[in-house]
C-alpha atoms as a PDB file:
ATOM      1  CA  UNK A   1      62.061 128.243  81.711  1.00  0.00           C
ATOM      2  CA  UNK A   2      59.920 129.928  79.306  1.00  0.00           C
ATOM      3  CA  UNK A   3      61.058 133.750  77.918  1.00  0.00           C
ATOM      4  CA  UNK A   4      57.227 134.177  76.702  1.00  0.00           C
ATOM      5  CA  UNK A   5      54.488 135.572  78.122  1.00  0.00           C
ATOM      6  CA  UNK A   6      51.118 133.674  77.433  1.00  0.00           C
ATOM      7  CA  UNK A   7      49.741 137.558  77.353  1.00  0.00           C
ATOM      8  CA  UNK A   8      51.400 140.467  75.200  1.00  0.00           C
ATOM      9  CA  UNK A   9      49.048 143.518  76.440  1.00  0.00           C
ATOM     10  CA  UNK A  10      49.614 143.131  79.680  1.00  0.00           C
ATOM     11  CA  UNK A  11      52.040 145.431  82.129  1.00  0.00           C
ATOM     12  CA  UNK A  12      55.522 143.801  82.465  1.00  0.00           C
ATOM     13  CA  UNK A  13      58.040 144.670  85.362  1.00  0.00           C
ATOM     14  CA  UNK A  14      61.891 142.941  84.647  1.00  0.00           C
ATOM     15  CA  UNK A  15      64.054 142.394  87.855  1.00  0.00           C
ATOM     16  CA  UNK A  16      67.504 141.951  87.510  1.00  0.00           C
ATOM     17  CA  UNK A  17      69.489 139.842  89.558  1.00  0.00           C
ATOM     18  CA  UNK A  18      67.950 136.119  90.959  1.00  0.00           C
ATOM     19  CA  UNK A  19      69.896 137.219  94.775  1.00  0.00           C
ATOM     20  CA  UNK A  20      68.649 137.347  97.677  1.00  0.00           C
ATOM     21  CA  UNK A  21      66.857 140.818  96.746  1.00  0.00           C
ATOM     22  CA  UNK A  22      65.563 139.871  93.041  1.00  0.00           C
ATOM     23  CA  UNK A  23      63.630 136.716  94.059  1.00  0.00           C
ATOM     24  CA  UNK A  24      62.596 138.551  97.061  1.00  0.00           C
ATOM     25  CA  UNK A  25      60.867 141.507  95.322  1.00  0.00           C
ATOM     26  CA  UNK A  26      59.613 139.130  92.525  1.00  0.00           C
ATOM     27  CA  UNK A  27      58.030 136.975  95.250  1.00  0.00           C
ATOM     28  CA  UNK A  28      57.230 140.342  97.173  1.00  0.00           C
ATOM     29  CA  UNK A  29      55.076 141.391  93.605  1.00  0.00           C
ATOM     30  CA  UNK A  30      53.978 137.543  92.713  1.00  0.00           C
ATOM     31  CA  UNK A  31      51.900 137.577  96.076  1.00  0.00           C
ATOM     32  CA  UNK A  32      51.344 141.474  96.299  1.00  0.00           C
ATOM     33  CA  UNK A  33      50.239 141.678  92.310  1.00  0.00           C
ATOM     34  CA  UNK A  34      51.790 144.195  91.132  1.00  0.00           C
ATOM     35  CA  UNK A  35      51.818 143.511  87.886  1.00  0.00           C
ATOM     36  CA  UNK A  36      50.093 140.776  85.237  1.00  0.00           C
ATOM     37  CA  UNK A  37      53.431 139.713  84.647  1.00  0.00           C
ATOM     38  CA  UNK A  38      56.795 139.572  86.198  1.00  0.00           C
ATOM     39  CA  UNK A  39      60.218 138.693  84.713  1.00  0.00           C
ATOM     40  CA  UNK A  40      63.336 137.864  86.536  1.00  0.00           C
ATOM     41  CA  UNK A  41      66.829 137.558  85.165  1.00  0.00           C
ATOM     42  CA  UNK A  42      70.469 136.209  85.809  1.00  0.00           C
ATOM     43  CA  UNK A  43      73.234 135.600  84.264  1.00  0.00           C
ATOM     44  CA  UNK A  44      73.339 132.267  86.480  1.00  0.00           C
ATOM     45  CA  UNK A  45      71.345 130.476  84.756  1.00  0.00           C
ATOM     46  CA  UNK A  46      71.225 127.510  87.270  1.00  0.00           C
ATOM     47  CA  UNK A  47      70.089 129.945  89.868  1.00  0.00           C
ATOM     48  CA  UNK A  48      67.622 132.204  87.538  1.00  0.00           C
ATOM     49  CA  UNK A  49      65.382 129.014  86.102  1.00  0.00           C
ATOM     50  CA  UNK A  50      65.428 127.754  90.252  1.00  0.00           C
ATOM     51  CA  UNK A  51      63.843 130.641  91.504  1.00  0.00           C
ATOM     52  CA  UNK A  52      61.906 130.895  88.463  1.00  0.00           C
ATOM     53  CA  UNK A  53      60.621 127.692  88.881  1.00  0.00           C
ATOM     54  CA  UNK A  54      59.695 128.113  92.670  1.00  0.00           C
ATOM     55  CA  UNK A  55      57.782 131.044  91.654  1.00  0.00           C
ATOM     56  CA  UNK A  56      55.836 129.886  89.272  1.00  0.00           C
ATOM     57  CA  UNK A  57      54.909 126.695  90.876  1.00  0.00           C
ATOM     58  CA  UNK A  58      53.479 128.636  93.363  1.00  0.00           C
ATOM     59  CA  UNK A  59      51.088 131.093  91.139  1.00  0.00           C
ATOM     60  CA  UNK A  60      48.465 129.037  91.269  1.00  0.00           C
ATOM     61  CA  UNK A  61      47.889 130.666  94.650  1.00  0.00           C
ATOM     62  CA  UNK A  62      48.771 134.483  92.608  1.00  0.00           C
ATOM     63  CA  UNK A  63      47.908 135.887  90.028  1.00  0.00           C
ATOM     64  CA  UNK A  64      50.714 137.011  88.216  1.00  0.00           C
ATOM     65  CA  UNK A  65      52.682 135.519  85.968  1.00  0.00           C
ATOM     66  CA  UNK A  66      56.264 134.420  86.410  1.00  0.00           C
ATOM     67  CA  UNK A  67      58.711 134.369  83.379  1.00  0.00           C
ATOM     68  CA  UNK A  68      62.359 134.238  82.939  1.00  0.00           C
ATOM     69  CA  UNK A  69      66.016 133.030  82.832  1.00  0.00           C
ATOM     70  CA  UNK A  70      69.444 133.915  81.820  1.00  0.00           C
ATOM     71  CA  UNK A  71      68.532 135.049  77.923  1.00  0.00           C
ATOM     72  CA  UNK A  72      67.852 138.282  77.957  1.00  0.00           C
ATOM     73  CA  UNK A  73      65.211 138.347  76.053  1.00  0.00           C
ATOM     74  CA  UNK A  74      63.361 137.845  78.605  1.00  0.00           C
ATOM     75  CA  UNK A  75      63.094 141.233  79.618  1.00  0.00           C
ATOM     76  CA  UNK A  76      61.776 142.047  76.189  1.00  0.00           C
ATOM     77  CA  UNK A  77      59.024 145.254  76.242  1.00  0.00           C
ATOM     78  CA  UNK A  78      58.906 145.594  79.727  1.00  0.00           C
ATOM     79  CA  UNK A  79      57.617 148.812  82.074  1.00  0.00           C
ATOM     80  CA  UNK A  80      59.627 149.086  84.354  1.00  0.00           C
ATOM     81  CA  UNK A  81      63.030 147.157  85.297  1.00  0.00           C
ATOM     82  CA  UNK A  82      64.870 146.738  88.619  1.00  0.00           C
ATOM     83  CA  UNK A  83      68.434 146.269  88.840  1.00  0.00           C
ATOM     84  CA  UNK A  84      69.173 144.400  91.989  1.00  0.00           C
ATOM     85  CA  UNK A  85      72.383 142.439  90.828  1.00  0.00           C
ATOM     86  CA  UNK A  86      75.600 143.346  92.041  1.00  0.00           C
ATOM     87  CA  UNK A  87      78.116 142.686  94.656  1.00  0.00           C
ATOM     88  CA  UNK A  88      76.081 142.282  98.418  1.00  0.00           C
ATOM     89  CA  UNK A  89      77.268 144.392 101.457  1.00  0.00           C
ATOM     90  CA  UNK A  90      79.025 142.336 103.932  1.00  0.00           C
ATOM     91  CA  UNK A  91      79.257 143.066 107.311  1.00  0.00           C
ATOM     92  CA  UNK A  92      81.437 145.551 108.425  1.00  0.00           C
ATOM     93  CA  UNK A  93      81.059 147.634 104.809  1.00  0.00           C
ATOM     94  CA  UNK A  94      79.539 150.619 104.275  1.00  0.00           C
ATOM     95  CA  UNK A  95      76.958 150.890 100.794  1.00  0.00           C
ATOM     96  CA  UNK A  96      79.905 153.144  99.060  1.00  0.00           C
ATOM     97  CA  UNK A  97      81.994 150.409  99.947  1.00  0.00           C
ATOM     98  CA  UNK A  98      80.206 148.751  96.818  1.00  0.00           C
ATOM     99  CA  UNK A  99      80.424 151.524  94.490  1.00  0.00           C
ATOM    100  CA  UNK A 100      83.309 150.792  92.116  1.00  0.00           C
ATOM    101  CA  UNK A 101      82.431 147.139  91.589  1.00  0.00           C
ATOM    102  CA  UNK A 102      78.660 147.521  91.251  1.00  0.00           C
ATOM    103  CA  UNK A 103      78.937 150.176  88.974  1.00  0.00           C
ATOM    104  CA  UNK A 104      81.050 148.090  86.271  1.00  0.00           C
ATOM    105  CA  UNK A 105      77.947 145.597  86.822  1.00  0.00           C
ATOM    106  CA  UNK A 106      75.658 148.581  86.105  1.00  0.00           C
ATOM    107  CA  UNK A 107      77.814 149.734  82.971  1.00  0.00           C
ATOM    108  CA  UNK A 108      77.482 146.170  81.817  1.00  0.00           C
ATOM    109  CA  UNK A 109      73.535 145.883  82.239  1.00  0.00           C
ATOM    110  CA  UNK A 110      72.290 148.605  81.005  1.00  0.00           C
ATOM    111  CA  UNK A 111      72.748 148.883  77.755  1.00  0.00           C
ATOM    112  CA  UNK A 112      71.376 145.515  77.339  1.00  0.00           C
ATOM    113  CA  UNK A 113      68.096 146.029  78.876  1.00  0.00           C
ATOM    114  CA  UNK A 114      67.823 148.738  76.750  1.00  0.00           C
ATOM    115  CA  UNK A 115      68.243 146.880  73.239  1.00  0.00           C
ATOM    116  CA  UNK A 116      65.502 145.397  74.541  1.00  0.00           C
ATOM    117  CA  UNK A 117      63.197 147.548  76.330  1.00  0.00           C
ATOM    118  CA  UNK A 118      64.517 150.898  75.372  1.00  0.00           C
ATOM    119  CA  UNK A 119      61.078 152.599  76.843  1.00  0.00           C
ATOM    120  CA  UNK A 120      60.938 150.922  79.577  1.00  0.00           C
ATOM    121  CA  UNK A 121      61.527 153.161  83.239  1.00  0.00           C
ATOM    122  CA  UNK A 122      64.598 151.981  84.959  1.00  0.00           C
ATOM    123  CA  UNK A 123      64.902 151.605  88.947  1.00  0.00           C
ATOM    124  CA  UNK A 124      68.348 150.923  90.729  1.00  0.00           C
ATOM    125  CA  UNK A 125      68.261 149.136  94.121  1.00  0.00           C
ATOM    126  CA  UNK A 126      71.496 147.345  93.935  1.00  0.00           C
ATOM    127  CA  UNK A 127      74.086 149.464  96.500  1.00  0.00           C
ATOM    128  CA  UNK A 128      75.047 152.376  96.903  1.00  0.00           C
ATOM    129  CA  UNK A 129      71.680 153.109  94.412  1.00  0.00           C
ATOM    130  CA  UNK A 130      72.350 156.839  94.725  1.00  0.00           C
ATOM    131  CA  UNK A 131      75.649 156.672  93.033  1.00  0.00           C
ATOM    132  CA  UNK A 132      74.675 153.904  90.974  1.00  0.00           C
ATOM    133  CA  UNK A 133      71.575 156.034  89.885  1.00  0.00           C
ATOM    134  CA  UNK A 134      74.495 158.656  88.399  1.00  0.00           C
ATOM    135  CA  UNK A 135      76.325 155.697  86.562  1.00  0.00           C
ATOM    136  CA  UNK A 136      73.277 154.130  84.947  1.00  0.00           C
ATOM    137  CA  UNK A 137      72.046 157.783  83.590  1.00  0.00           C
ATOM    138  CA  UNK A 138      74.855 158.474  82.261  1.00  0.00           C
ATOM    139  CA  UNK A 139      75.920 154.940  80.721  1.00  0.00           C
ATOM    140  CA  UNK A 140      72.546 155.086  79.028  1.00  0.00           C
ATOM    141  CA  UNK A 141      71.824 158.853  78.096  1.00  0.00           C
ATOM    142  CA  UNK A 142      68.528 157.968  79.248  1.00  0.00           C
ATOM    143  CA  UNK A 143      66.680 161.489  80.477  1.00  0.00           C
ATOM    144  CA  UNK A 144      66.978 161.616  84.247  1.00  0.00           C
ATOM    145  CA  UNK A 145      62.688 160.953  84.862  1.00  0.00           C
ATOM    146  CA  UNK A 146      63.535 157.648  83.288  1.00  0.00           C
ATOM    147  CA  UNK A 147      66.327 156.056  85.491  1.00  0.00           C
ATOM    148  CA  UNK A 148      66.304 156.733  89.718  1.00  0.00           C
ATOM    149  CA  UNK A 149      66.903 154.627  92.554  1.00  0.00           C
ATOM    150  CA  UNK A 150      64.588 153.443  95.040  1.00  0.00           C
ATOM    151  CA  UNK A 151      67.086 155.458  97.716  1.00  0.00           C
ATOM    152  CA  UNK A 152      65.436 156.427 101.017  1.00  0.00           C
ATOM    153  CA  UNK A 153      61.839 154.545 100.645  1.00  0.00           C
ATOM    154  CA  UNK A 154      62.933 151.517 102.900  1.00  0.00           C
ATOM    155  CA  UNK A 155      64.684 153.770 105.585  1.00  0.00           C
ATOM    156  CA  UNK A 156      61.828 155.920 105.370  1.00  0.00           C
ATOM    157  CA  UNK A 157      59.514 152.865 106.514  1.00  0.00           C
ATOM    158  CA  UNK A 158      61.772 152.038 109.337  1.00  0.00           C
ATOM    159  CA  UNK A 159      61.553 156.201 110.400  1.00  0.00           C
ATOM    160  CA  UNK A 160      57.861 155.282 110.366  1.00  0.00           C
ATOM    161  CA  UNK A 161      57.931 152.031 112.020  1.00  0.00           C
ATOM    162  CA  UNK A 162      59.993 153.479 115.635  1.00  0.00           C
ATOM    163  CA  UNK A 163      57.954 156.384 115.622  1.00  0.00           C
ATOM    164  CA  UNK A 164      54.941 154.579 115.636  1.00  0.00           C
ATOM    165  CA  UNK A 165      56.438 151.982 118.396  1.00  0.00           C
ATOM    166  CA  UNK A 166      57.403 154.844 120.497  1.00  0.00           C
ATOM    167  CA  UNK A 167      54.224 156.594 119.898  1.00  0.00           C
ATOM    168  CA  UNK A 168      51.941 153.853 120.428  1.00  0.00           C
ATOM    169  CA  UNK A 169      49.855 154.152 116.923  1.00  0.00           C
ATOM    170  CA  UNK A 170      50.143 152.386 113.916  1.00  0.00           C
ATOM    171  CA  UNK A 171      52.370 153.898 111.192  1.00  0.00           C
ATOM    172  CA  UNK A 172      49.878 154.699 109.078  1.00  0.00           C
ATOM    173  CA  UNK A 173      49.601 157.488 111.170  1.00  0.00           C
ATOM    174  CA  UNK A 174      52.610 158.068 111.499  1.00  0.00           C
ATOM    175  CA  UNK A 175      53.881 160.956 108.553  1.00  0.00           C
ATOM    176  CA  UNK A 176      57.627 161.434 108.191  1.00  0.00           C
ATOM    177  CA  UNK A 177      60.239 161.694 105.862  1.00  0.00           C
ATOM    178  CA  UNK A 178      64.331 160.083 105.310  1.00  0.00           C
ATOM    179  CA  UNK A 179      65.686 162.028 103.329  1.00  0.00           C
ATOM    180  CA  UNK A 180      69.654 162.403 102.172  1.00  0.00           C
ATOM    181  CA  UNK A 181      71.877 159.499 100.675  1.00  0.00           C
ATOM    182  CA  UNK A 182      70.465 156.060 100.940  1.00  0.00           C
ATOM    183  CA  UNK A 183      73.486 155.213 104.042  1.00  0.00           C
ATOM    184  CA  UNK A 184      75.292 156.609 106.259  1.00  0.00           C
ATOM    185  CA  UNK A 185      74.854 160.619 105.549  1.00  0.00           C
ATOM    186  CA  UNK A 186      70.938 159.982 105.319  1.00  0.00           C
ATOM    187  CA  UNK A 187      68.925 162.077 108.099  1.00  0.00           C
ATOM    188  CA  UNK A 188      65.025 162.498 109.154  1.00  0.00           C
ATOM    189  CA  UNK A 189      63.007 165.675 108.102  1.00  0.00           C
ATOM    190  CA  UNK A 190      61.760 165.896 111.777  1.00  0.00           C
ATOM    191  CA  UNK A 191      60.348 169.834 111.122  1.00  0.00           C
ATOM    192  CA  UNK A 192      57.629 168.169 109.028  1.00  0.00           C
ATOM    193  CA  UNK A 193      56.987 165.099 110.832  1.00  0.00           C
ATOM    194  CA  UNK A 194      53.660 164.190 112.388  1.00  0.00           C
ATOM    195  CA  UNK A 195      51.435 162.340 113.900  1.00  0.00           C
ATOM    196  CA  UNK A 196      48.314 162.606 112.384  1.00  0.00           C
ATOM    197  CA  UNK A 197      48.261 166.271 111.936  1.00  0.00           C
ATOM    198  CA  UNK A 198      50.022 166.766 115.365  1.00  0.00           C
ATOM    199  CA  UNK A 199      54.014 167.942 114.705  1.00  0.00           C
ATOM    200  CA  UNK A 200      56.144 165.174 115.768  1.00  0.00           C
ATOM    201  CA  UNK A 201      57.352 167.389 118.447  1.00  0.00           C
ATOM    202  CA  UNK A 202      54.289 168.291 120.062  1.00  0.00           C
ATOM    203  CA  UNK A 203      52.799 165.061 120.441  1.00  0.00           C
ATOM    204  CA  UNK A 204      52.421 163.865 124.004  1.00  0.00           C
ATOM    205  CA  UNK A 205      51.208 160.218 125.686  1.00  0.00           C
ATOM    206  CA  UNK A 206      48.170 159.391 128.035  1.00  0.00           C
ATOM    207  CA  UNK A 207      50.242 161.153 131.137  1.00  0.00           C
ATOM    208  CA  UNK A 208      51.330 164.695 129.064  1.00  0.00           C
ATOM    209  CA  UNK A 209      55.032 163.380 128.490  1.00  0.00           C
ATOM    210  CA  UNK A 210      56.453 163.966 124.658  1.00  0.00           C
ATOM    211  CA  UNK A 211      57.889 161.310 123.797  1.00  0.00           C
ATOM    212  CA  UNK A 212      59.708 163.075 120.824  1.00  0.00           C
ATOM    213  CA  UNK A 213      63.014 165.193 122.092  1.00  0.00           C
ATOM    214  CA  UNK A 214      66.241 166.144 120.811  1.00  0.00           C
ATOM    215  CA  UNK A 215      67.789 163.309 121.845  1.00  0.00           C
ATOM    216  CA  UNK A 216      65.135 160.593 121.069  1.00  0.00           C
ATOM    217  CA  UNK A 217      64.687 162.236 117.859  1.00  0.00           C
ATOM    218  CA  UNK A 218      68.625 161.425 117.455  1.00  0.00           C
ATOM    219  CA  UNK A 219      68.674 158.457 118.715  1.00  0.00           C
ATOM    220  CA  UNK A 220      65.595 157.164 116.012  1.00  0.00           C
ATOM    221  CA  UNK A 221      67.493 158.549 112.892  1.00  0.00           C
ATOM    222  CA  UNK A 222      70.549 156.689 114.095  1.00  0.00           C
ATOM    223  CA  UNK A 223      68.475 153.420 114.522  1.00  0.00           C
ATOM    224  CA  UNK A 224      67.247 153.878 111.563  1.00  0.00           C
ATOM    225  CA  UNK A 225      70.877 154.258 109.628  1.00  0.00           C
ATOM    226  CA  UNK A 226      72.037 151.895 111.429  1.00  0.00           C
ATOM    227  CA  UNK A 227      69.064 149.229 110.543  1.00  0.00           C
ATOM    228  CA  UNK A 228      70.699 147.080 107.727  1.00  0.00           C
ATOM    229  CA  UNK A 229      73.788 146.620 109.264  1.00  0.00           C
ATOM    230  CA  UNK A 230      72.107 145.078 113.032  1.00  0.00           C
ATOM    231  CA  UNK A 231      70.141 142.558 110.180  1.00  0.00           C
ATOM    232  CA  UNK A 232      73.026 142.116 107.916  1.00  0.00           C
ATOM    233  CA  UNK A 233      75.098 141.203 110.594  1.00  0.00           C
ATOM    234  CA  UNK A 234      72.481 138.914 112.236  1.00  0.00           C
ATOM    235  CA  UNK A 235      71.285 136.798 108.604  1.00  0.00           C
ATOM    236  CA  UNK A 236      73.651 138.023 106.423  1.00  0.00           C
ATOM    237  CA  UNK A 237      72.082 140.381 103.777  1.00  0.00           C
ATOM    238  CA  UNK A 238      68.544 142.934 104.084  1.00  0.00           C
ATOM    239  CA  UNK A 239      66.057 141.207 101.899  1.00  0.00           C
ATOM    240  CA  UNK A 240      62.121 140.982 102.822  1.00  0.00           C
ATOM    241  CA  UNK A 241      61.609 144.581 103.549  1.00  0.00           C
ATOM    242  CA  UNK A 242      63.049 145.671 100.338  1.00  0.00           C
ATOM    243  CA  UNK A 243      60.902 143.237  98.332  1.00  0.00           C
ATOM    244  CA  UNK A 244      58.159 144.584  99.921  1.00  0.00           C
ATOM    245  CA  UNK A 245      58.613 148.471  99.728  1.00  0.00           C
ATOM    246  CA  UNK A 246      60.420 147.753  96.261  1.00  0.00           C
ATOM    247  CA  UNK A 247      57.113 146.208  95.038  1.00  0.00           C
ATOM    248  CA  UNK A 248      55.044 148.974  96.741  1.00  0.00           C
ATOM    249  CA  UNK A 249      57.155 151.318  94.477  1.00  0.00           C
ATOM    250  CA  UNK A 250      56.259 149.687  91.346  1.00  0.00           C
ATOM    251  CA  UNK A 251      52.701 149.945  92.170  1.00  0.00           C
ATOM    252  CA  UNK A 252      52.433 153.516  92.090  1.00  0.00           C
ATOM    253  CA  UNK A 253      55.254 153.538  88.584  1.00  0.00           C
ATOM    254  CA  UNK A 254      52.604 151.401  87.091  1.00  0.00           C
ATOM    255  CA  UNK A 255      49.795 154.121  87.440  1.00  0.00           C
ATOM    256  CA  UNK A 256      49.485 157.313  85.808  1.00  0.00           C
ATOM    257  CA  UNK A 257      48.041 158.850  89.314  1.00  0.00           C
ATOM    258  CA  UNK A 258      51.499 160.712  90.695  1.00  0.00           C
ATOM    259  CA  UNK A 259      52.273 159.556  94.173  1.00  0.00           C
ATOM    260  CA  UNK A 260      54.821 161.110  96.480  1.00  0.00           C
ATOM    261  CA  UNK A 261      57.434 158.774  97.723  1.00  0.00           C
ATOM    262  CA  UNK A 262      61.170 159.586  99.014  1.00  0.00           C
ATOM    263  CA  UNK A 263      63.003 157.889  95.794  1.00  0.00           C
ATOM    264  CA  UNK A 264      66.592 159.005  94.761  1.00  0.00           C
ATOM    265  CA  UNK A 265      66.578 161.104  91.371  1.00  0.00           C
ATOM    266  CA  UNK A 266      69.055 163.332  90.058  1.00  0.00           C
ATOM    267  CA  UNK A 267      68.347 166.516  91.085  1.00  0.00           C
ATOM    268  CA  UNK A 268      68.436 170.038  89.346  1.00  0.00           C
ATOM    269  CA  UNK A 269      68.882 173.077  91.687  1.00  0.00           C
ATOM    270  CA  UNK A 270      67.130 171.725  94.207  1.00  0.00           C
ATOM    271  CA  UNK A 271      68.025 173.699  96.999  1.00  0.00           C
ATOM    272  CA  UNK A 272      71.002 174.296  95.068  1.00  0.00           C
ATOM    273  CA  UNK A 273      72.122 170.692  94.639  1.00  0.00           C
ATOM    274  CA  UNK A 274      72.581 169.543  90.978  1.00  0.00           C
ATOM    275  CA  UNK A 275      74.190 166.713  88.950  1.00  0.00           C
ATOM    276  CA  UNK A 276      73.798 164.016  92.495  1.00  0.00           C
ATOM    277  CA  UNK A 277      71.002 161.646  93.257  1.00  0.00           C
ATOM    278  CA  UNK A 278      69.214 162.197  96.382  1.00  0.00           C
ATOM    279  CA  UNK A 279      65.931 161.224  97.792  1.00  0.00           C
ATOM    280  CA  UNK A 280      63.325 163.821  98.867  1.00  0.00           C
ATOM    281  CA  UNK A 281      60.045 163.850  98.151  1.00  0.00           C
ATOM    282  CA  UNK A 282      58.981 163.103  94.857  1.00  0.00           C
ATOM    283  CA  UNK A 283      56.003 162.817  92.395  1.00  0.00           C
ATOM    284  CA  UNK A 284      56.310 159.982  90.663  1.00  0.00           C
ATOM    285  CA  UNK A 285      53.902 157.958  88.115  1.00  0.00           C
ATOM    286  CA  UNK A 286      53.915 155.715  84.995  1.00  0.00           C
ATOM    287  CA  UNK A 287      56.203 158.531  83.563  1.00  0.00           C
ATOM    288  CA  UNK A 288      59.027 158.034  85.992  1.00  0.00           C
ATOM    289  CA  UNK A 289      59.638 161.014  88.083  1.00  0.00           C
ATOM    290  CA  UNK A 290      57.090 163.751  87.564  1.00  0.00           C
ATOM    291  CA  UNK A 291      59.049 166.343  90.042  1.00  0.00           C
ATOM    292  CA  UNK A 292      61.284 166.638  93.275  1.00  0.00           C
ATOM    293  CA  UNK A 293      58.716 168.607  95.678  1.00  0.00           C
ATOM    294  CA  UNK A 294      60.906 171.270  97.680  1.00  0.00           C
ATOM    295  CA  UNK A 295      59.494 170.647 101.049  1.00  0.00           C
ATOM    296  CA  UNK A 296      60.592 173.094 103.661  1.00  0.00           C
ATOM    297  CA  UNK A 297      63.839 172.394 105.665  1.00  0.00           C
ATOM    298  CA  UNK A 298      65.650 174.063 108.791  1.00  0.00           C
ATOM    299  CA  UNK A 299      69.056 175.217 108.697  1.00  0.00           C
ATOM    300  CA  UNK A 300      70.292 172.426 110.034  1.00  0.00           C
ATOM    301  CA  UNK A 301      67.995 169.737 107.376  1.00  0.00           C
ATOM    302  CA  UNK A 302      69.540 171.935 104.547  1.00  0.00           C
ATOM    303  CA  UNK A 303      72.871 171.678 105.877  1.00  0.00           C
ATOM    304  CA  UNK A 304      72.087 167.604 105.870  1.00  0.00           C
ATOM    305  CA  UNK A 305      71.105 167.455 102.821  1.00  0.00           C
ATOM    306  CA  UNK A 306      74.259 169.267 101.373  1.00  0.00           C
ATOM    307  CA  UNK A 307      76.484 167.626 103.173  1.00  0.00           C
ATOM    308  CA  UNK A 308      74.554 164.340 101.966  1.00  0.00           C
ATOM    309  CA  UNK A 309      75.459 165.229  98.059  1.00  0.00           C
ATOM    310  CA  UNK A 310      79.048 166.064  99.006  1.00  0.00           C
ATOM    311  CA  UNK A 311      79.526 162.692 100.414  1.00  0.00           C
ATOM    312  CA  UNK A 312      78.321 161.049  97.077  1.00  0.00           C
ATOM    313  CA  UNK A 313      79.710 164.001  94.404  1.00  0.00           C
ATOM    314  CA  UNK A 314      82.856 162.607  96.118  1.00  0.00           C
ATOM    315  CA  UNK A 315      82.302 158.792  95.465  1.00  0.00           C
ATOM    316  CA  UNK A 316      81.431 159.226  91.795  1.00  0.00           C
ATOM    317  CA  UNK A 317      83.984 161.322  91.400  1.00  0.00           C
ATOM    318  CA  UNK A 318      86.388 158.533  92.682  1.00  0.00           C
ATOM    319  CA  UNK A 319      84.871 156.127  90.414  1.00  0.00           C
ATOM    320  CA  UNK A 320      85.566 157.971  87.138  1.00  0.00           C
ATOM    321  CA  UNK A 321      82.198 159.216  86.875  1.00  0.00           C
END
């Protein structure tokens, strides 16, 4: 397949990893068009210039364009990159289950993306992407604005999604926050959830019932952690919804109007917490991460989030870094 753009002004995003999550963001962006012109890349090259091939015999109906294969030069001058490859979560594992052999695989790709897009913003999705966030920041030197995870943006959709089933609206309405590791330590910011501009907690149905208590409250964050591993177990990997909401990401790294997302940077005394990637809301842009906004927590939601960072301090610790 061709490394070359037809266009050499136009934005570029580079993905990574021709899996079951690379092809399904670069299809997720293809259709979605998030940018002029999408790269994908593998070290497989018999898989890469496949899924390279289905793409692209399918823009016709898109407008993007679909480059790639396993030279790396295909991810020449690019924006942004994703970095999906690495080992898949099976059932039964947890995300920091992956962590020492995915971060070898991250040790290994960065440095040459960046020989050949050494401005380009770099976004980890392959798991755990909080950890692996710490390993590809420090395996590059790149400044921390310039290399996050995508982290709780996915779980934060599927937060959104049972609250609005629950509640009977659609989740555009519907404003609340994941926040914490991107797995098992991860927890809702239910003190600033809502419901249009009703708190989460006040909001009652058509007969005065709320819907919203302590224990349904639990019970949704626990659905919500528990998500990937009902679908992993039932098809064998999470793959749609990340295109999607990994696509939805780039959109907003490709302008230079900040957006607030959950993503997974590391963080600098935020509430204390330094040196660990977490997601809480963030400004982001065409710049990478503009700032971590310190959103108001309870006791408890700070307690979360620390006990979050010591949970991953400990894995990246364990992996030599």
């Amino acid at each position: 397949m061709s490394n070359a753009p037809l266009r050499r002004d136009l934005p570029k995003v580079g993905i990574v990893g021709a899996g079951q999550v690379g092809s399904a963001l670069a299809y997720a962006c293809l259709i979605r068009d998030t940018a002029p012109i999408i790269s994908l890349y593998d070290i497989d090259k018999l898989r890469v210039d496949a899924q390279v091939a289905d793409l692209a015999h399918g823009s016709i109906f898109a407008e993007p364009e679909v480059i790639g294969g396993a030279d790396v030069s295909s991810m020449r001058d690019c924006d942004v990159i994703v970095i999906t490859s690495g080992a898949p979560q099976k059932p039964g594992q947890s995300r920091l289950d992956l962590a020492g052999i995915n971060a070898k695989i991250i040790a290994d790709v960065m440095p040459k993306m960046l020989e050949v897009s050494p401005d380009a913003l770099y976004v980890i999705v392959a798991n755990p992407c909080d950890v692996l966030a710490v390993v590809a920041q420090k395996v590059s030197g790149l400044p921390t604005n310039r290399v996050f995870a995508t982290g709780t943006g996915l779980d934060t959709a599927r937060l959104r999604h049972l609250i609005a089933r629950r509640a009977h609206v659609r989740e555009r309405n519907v404003e609340a926050v994941m926040a914490g590791e991107h797995g098992d330590t991860e927890f809702a910011l239910w003190s600033s959830a809502r419901i249009g501009v009703t708190p989460i907690l006040e909001w009652t149905d058509e007969q005065g019932n709320r819907p919203f208590t302590d224990a349904s409250t639990n019970e949704i964050a626990k659905d919500v952690a528990d998500a990937a591993y009902q679908v992993i177990a039932g098809k064998g990997s999470t793959n749609y919804a990340i295109g999607l909401s990994g696509s939805f990401l780039l959109d907003q790294l490709l302008s230079a109007t900040p957006s607030m997302l959950p993503v997974s940077s590391i963080l600098d005394d935020y509430y204390g917490i330094s040196d660990v990637a977490l997601s809480v809301p963030t400004l982001i842009s065409n710049q990478g991460i503009v700032r971590p906004i310190e959103v108001p927590m309870t006791d408890r939601e700070h307690q979360e989030l620390t006990a979050s960072a010591n949970v991953l301090k400990g894995t990246i610790k364990s992996i030599g870094y």
